[in-house]
C-alpha atoms as a PDB file:
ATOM      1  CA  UNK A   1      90.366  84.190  87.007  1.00  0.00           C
ATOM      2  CA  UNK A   2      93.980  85.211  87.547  1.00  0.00           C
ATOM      3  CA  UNK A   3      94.690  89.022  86.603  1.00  0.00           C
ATOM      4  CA  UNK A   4      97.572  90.969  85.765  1.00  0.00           C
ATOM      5  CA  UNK A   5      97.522  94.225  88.446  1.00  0.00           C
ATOM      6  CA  UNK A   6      99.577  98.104  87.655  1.00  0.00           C
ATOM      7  CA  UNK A   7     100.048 100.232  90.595  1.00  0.00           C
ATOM      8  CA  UNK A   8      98.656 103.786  88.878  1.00  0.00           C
ATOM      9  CA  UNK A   9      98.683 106.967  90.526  1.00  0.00           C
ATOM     10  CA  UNK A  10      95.888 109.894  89.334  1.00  0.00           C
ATOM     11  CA  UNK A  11      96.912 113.136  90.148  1.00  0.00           C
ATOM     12  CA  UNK A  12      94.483 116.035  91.706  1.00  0.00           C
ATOM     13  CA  UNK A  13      96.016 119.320  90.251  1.00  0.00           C
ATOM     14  CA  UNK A  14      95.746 123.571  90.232  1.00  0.00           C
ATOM     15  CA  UNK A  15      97.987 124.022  87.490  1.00  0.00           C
ATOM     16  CA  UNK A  16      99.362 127.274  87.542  1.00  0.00           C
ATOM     17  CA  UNK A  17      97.779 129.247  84.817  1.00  0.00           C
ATOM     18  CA  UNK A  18     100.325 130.034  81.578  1.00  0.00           C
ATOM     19  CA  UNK A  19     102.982 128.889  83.727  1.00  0.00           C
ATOM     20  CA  UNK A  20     104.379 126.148  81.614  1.00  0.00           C
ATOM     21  CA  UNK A  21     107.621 125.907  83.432  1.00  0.00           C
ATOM     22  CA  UNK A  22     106.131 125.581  87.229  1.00  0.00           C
ATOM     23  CA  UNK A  23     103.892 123.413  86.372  1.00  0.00           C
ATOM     24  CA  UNK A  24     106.583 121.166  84.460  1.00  0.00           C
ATOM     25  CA  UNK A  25     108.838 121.435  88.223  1.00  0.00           C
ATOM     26  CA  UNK A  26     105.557 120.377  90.009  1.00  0.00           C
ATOM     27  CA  UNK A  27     105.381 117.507  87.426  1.00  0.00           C
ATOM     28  CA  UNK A  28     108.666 116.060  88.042  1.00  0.00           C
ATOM     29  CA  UNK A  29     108.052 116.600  91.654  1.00  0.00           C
ATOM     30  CA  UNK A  30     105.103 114.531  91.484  1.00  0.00           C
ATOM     31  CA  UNK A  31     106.349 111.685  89.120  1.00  0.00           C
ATOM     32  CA  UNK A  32     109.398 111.440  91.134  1.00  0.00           C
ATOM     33  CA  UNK A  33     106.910 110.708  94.236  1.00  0.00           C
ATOM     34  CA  UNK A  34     104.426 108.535  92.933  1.00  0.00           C
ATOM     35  CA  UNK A  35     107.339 106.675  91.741  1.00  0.00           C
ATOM     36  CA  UNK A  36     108.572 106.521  95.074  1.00  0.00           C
ATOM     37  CA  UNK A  37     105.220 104.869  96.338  1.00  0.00           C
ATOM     38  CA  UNK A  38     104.773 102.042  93.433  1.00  0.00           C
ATOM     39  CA  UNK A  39     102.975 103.544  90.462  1.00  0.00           C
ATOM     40  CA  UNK A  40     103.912 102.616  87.230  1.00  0.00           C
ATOM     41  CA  UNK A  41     101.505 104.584  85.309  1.00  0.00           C
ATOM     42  CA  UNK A  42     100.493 108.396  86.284  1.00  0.00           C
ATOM     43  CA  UNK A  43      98.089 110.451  85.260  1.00  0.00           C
ATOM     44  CA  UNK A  44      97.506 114.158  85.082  1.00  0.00           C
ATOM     45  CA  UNK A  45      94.435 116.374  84.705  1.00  0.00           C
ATOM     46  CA  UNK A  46      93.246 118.638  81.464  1.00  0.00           C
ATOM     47  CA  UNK A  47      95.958 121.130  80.508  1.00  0.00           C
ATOM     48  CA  UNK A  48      98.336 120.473  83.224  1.00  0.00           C
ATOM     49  CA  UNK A  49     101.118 122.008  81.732  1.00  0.00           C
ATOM     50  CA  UNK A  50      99.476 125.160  81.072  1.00  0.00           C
ATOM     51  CA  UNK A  51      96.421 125.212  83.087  1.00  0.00           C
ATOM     52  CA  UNK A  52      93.112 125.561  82.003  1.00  0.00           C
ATOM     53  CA  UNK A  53      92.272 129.236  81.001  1.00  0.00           C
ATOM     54  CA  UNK A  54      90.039 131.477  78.168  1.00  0.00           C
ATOM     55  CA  UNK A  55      93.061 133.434  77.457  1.00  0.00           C
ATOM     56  CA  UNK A  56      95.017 134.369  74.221  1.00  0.00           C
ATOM     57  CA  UNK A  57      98.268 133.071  75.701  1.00  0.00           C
ATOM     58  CA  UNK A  58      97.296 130.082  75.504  1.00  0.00           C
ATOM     59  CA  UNK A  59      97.880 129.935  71.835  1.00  0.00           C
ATOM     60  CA  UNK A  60     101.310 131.093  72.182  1.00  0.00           C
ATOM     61  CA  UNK A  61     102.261 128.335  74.463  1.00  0.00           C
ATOM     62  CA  UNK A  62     100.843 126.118  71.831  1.00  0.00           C
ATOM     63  CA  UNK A  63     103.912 123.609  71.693  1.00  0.00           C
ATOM     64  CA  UNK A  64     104.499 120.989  68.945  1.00  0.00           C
ATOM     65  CA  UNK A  65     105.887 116.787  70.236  1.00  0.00           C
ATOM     66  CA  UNK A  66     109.280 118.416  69.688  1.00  0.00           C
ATOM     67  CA  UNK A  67     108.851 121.378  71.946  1.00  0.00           C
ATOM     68  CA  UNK A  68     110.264 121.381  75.845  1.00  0.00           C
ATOM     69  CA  UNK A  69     107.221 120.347  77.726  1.00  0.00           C
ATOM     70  CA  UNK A  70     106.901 116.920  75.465  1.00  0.00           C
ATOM     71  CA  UNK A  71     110.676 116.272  75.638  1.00  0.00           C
ATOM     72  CA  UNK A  72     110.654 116.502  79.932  1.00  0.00           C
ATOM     73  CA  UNK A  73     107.229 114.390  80.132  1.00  0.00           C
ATOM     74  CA  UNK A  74     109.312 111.718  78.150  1.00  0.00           C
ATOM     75  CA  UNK A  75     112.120 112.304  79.846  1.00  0.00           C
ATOM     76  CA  UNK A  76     110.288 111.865  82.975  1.00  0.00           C
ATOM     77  CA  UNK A  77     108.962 108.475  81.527  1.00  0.00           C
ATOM     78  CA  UNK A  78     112.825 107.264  80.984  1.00  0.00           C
ATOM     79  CA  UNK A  79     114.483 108.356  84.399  1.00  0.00           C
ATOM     80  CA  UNK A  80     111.712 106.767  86.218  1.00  0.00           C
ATOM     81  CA  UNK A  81     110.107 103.947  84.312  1.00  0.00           C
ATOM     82  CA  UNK A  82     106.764 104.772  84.219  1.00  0.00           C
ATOM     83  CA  UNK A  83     104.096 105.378  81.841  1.00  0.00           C
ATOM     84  CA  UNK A  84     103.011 109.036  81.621  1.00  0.00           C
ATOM     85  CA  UNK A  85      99.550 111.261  80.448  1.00  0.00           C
ATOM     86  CA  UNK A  86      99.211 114.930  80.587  1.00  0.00           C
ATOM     87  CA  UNK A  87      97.069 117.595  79.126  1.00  0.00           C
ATOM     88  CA  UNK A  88      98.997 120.593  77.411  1.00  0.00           C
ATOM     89  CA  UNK A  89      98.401 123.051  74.584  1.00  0.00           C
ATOM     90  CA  UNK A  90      99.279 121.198  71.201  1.00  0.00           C
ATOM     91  CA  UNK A  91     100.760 123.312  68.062  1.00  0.00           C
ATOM     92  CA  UNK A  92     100.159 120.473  65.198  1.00  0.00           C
ATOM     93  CA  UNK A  93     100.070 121.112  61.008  1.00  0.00           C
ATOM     94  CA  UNK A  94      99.271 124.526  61.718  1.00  0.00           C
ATOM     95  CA  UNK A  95      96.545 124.240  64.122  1.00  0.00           C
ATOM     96  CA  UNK A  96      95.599 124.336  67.909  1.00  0.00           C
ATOM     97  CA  UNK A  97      94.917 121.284  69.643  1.00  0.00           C
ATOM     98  CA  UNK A  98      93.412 120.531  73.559  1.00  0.00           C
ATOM     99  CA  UNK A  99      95.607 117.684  74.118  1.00  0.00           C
ATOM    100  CA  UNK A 100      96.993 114.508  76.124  1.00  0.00           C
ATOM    101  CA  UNK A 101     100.992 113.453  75.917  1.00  0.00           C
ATOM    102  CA  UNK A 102     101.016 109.702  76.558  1.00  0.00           C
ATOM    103  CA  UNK A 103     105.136 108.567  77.242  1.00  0.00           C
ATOM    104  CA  UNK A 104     106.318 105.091  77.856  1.00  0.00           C
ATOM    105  CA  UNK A 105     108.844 104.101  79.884  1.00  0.00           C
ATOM    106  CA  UNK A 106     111.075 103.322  76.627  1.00  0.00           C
ATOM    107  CA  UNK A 107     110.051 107.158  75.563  1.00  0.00           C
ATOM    108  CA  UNK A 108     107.386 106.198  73.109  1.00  0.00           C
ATOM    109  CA  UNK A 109     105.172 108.843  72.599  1.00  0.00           C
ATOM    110  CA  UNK A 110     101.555 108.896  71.590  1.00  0.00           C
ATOM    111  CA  UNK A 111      99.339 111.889  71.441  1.00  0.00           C
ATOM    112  CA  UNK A 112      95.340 112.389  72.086  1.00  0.00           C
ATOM    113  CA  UNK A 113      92.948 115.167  70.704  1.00  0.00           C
ATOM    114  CA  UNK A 114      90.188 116.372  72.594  1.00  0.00           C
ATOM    115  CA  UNK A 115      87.092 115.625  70.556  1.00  0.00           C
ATOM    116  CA  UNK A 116      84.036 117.413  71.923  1.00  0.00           C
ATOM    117  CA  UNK A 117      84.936 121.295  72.601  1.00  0.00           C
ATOM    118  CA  UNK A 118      82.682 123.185  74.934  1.00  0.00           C
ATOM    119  CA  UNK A 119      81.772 126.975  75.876  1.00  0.00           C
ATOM    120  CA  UNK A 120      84.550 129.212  74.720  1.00  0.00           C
ATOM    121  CA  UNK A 121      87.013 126.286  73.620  1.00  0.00           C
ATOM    122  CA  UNK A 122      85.366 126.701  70.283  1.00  0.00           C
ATOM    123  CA  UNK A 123      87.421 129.739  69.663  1.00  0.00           C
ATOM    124  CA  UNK A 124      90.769 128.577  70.948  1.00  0.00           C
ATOM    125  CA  UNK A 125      91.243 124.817  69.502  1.00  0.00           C
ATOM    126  CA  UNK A 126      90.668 122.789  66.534  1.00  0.00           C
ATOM    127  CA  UNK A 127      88.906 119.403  67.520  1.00  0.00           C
ATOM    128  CA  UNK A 128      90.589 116.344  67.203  1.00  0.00           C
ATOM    129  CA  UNK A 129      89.035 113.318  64.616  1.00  0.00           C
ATOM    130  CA  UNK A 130      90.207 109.963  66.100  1.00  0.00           C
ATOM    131  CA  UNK A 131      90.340 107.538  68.845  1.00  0.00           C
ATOM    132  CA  UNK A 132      93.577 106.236  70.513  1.00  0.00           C
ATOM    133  CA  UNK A 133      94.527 103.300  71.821  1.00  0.00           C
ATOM    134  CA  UNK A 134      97.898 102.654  73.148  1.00  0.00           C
ATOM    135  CA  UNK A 135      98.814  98.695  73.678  1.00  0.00           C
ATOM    136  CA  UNK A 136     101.095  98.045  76.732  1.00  0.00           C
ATOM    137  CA  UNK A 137     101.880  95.755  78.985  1.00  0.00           C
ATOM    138  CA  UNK A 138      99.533  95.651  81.161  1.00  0.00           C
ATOM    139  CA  UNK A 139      96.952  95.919  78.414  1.00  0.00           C
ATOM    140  CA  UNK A 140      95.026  98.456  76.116  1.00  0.00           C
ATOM    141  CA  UNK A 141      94.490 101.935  77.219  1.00  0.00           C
ATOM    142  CA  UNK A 142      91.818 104.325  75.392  1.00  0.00           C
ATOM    143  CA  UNK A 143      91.924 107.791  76.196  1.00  0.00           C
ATOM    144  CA  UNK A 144      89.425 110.562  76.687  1.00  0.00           C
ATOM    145  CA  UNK A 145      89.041 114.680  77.582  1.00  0.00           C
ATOM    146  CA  UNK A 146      86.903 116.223  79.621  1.00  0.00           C
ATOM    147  CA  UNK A 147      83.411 116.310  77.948  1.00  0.00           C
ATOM    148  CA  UNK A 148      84.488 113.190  75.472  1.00  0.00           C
ATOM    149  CA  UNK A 149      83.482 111.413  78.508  1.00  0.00           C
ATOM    150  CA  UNK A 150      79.544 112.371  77.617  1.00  0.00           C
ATOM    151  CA  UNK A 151      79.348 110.880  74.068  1.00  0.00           C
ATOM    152  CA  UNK A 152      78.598 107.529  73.851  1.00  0.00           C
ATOM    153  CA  UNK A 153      79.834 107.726  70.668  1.00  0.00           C
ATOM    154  CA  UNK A 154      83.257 108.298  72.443  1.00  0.00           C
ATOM    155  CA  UNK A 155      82.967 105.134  74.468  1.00  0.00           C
ATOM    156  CA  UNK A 156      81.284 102.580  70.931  1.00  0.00           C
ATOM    157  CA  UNK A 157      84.816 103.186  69.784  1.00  0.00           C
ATOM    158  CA  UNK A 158      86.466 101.710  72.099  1.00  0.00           C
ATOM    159  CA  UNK A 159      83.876  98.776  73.046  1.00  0.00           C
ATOM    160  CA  UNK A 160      85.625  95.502  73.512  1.00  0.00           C
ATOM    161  CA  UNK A 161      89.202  97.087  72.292  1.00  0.00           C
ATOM    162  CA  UNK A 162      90.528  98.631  75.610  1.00  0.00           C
ATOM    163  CA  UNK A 163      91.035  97.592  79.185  1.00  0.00           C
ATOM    164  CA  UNK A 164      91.409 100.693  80.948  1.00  0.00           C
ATOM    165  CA  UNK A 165      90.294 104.159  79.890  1.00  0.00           C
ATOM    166  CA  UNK A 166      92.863 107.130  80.556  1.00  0.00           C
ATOM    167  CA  UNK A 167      90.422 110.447  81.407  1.00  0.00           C
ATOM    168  CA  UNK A 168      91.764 113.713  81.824  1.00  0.00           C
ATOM    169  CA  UNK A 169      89.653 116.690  82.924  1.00  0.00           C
ATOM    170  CA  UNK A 170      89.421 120.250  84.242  1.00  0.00           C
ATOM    171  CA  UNK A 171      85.537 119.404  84.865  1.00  0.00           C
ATOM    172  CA  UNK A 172      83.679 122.497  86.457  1.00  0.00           C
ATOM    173  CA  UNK A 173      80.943 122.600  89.064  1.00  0.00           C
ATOM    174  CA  UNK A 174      78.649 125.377  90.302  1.00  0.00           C
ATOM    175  CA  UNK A 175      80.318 127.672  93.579  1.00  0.00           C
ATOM    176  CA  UNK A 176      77.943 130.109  95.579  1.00  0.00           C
ATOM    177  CA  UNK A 177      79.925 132.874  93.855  1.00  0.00           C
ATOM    178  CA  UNK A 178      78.996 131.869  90.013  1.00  0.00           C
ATOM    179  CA  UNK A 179      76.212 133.794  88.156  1.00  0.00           C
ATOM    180  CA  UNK A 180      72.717 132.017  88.220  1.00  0.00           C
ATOM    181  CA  UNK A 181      72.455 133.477  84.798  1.00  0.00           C
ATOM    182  CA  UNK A 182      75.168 130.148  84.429  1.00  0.00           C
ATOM    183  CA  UNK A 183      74.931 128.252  87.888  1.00  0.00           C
ATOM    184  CA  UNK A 184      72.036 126.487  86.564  1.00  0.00           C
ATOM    185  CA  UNK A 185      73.574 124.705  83.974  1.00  0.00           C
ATOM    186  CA  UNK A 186      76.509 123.729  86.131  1.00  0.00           C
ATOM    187  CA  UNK A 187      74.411 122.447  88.484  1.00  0.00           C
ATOM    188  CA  UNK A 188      74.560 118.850  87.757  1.00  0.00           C
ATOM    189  CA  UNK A 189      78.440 118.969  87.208  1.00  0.00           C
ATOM    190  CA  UNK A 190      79.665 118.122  90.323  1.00  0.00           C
ATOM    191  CA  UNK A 191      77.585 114.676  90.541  1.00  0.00           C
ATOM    192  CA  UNK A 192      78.451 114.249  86.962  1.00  0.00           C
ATOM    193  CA  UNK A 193      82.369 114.440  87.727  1.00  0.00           C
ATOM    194  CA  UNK A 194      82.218 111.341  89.743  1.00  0.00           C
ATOM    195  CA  UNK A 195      79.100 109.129  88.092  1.00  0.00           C
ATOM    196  CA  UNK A 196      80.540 109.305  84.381  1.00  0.00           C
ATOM    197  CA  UNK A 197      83.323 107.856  84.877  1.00  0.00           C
ATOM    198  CA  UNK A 198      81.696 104.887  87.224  1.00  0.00           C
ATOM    199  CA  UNK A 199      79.438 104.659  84.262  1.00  0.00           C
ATOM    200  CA  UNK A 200      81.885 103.803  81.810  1.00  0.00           C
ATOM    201  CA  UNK A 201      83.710 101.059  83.615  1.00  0.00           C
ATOM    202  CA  UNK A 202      80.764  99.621  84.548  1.00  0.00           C
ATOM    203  CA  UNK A 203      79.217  99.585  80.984  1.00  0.00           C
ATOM    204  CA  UNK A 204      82.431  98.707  79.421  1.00  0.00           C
ATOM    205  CA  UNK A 205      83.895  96.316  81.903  1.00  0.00           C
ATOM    206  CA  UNK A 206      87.048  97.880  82.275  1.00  0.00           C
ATOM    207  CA  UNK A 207      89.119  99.858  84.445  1.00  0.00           C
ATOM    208  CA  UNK A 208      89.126 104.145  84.199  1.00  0.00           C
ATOM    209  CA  UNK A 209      91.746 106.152  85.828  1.00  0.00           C
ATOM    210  CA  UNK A 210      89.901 109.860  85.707  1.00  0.00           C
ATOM    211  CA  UNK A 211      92.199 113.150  86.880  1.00  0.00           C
ATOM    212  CA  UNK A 212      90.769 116.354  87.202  1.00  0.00           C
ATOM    213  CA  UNK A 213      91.869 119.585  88.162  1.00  0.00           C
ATOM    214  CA  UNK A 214      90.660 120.864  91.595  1.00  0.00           C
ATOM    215  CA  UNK A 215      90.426 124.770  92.655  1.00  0.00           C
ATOM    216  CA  UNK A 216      88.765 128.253  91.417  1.00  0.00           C
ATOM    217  CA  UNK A 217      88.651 128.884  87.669  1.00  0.00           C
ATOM    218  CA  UNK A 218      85.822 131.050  85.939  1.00  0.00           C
ATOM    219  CA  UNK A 219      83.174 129.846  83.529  1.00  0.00           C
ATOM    220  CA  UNK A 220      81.846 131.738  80.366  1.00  0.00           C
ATOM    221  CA  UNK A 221      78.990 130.244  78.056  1.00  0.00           C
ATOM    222  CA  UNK A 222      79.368 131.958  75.180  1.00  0.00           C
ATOM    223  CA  UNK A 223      75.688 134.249  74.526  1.00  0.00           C
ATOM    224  CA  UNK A 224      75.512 134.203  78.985  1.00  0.00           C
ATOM    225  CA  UNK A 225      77.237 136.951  79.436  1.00  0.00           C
ATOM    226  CA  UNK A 226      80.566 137.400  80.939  1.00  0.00           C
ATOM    227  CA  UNK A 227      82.849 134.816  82.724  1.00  0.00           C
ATOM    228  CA  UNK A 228      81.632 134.347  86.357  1.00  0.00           C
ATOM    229  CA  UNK A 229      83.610 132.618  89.000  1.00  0.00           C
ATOM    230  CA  UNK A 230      83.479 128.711  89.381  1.00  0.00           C
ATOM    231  CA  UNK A 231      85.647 125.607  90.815  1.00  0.00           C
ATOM    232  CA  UNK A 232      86.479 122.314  89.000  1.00  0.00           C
ATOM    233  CA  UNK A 233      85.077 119.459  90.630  1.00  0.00           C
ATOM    234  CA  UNK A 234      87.682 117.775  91.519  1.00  0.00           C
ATOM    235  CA  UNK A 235      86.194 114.041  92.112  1.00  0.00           C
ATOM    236  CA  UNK A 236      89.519 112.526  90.817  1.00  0.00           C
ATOM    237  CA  UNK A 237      89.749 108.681  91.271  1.00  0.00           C
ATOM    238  CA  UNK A 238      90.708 104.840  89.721  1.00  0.00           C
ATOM    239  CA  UNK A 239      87.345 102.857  89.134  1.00  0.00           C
ATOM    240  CA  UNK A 240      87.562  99.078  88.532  1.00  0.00           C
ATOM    241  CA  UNK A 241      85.384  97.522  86.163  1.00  0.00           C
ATOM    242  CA  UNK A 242      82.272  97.056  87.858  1.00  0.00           C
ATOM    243  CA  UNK A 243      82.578 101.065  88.421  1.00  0.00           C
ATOM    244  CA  UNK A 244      83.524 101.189  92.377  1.00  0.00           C
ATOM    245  CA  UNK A 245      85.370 103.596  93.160  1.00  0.00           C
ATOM    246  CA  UNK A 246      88.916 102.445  94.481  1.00  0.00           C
ATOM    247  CA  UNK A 247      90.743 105.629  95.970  1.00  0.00           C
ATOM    248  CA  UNK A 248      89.328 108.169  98.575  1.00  0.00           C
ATOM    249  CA  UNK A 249      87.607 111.141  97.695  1.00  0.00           C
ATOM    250  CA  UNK A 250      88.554 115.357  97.975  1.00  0.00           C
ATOM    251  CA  UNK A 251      88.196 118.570  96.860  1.00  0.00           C
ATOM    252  CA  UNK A 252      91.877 119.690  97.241  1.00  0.00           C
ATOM    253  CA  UNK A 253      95.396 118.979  95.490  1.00  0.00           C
ATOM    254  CA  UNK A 254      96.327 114.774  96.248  1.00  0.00           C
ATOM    255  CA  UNK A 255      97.428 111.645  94.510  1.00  0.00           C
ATOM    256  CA  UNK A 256      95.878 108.655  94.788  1.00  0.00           C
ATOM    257  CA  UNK A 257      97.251 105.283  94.635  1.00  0.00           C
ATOM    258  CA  UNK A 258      95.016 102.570  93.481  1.00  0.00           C
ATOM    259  CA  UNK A 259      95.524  99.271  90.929  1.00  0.00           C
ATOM    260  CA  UNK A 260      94.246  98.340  87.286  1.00  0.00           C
ATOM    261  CA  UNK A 261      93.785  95.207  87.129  1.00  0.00           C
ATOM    262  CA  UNK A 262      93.661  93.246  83.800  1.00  0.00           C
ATOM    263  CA  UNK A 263      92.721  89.627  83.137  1.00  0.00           C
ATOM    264  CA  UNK A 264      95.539  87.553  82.400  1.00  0.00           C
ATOM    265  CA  UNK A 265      93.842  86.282  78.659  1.00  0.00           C
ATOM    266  CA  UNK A 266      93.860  89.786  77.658  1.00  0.00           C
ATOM    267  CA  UNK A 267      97.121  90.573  77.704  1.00  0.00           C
ATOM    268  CA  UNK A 268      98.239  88.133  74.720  1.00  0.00           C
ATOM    269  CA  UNK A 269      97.239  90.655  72.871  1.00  0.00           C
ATOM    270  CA  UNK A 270      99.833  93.569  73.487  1.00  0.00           C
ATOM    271  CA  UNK A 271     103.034  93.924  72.695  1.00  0.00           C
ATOM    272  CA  UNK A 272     105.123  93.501  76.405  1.00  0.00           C
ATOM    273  CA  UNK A 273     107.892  96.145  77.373  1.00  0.00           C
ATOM    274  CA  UNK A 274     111.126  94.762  77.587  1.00  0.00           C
END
């Protein structure tokens, strides 16, 4: 069976909290290199333009498509031909939104809302409703946040419609510095980081590009107490369709290069970039 194969980059990321504008350099900085090295499409974690935070601010860097860090991610998708995903803070009809910014190389934009809040983000965002799949030319791409990836109802959606799912994540894991009164239920987190998204390629037969953020962050369950240091889990990595694991494996900052690869038949059904 002949396939058609897209050099992707997925991006490992400490996003500098409420720093919208160095973390918007570091983006370009990034783009412009996994550009350099072949990737055509180039994925970021979970709030990468803001970082991931329980903090006030981030409502006021709540931004709406028109606002400057939409504007430079397409932008970014013009100048260097690629297709782009990132997580920011999302101002839409009045409401709060966790959020991915999907650009096309023509500047096309398409937006994802989280689905499945957890802990504090209950307090902070509205949950999105709907699916999204984005047709390109190298096939159909479904996206997911974060704990979206643990509802199967999340992944019946998209059955048989997409090729490759787009996951973006600031995932947390346990640390020896984080409260047992919440280690516990982190526990399992750091296996989870790497075996959900295997899961889903495997059970779907497609490909899954997954980015999370990597680095300290702190944890509060709402009714546990206070917030209590943690790390996300990094575990960022392309997984082909039978679920292996393509790209190597670490807990710090990286980008790794990998390919999705799509079956020739499937891509009569997507509209191809000129």
């Amino acid at each position: 069976m002949r396939a058609f194969t897209m050099p992707v980059a997925t991006i490992q990321y400490a996003a500098d909290l409420l720093d919208p504008a160095a973390n918007l350099a570091r983006i370009s900085t990034l783009v412009a290199d996994a550009h350099a090295r072949g990737a055509r499409l180039i994925v970021f974690p979970e709030l990468a333009c803001t970082g991931y935070t329980e903090h006030t601010d981030l409502h006021r860097l709540a931004e709406g498509v028109d606002g400057t860090t939409v504007q430079t991610l397409q932008n970014l998708s013009r100048r260097y031909g690629v297709y782009l995903a990132a997580g920011f803070v999302e101002w839409h009809d009045g409401h709060v939104y966790n959020s991915i910014s999907f650009t096309t190389p023509r500047g096309e934009l398409s937006i994802y809302r989280k689905r499945h809040l957890i802990f504090w983000e209950h307090f902070y965002f509205r949950h999105g409703h709907d699916p999204l799949i984005v047709q390109t030319e190298f096939g159909r791409i479904g996206f997911a946040i974060c704990a979206d990836m643990m509802y199967s109802r999340v992944w019946s959606q998209y059955r048989g419609r997409i090729d490759l799912a787009i996951i973006s994540a600031a995932w947390p894991c346990r640390t020896a510095q984080t409260s047992a009164t919440v280690g516990w239920m982190l526990d399992p987190s750091w296996s989870l980081a790497a075996e959900l998204p295997s899961q889903i390629a495997r059970k779907l037969q497609i490909n899954v590009v997954f980015s999370n953020q990597c680095g300290p962050c702190e944890v509060r369950i709402p009714q546990l107490g206070p917030t209590t240091p943690a790390a996300f889990a990094a575990r960022s990595g392309i997984f082909d369709h039978q679920g292996r694991r393509l790209t190597e494996e670490t807990e710090s900052e990286g980008m790794f290069l990998g390919s999705a690869s799509i079956p020739e038949e499937r891509l009569t059904c997507v509209t191809l970039s000129a």
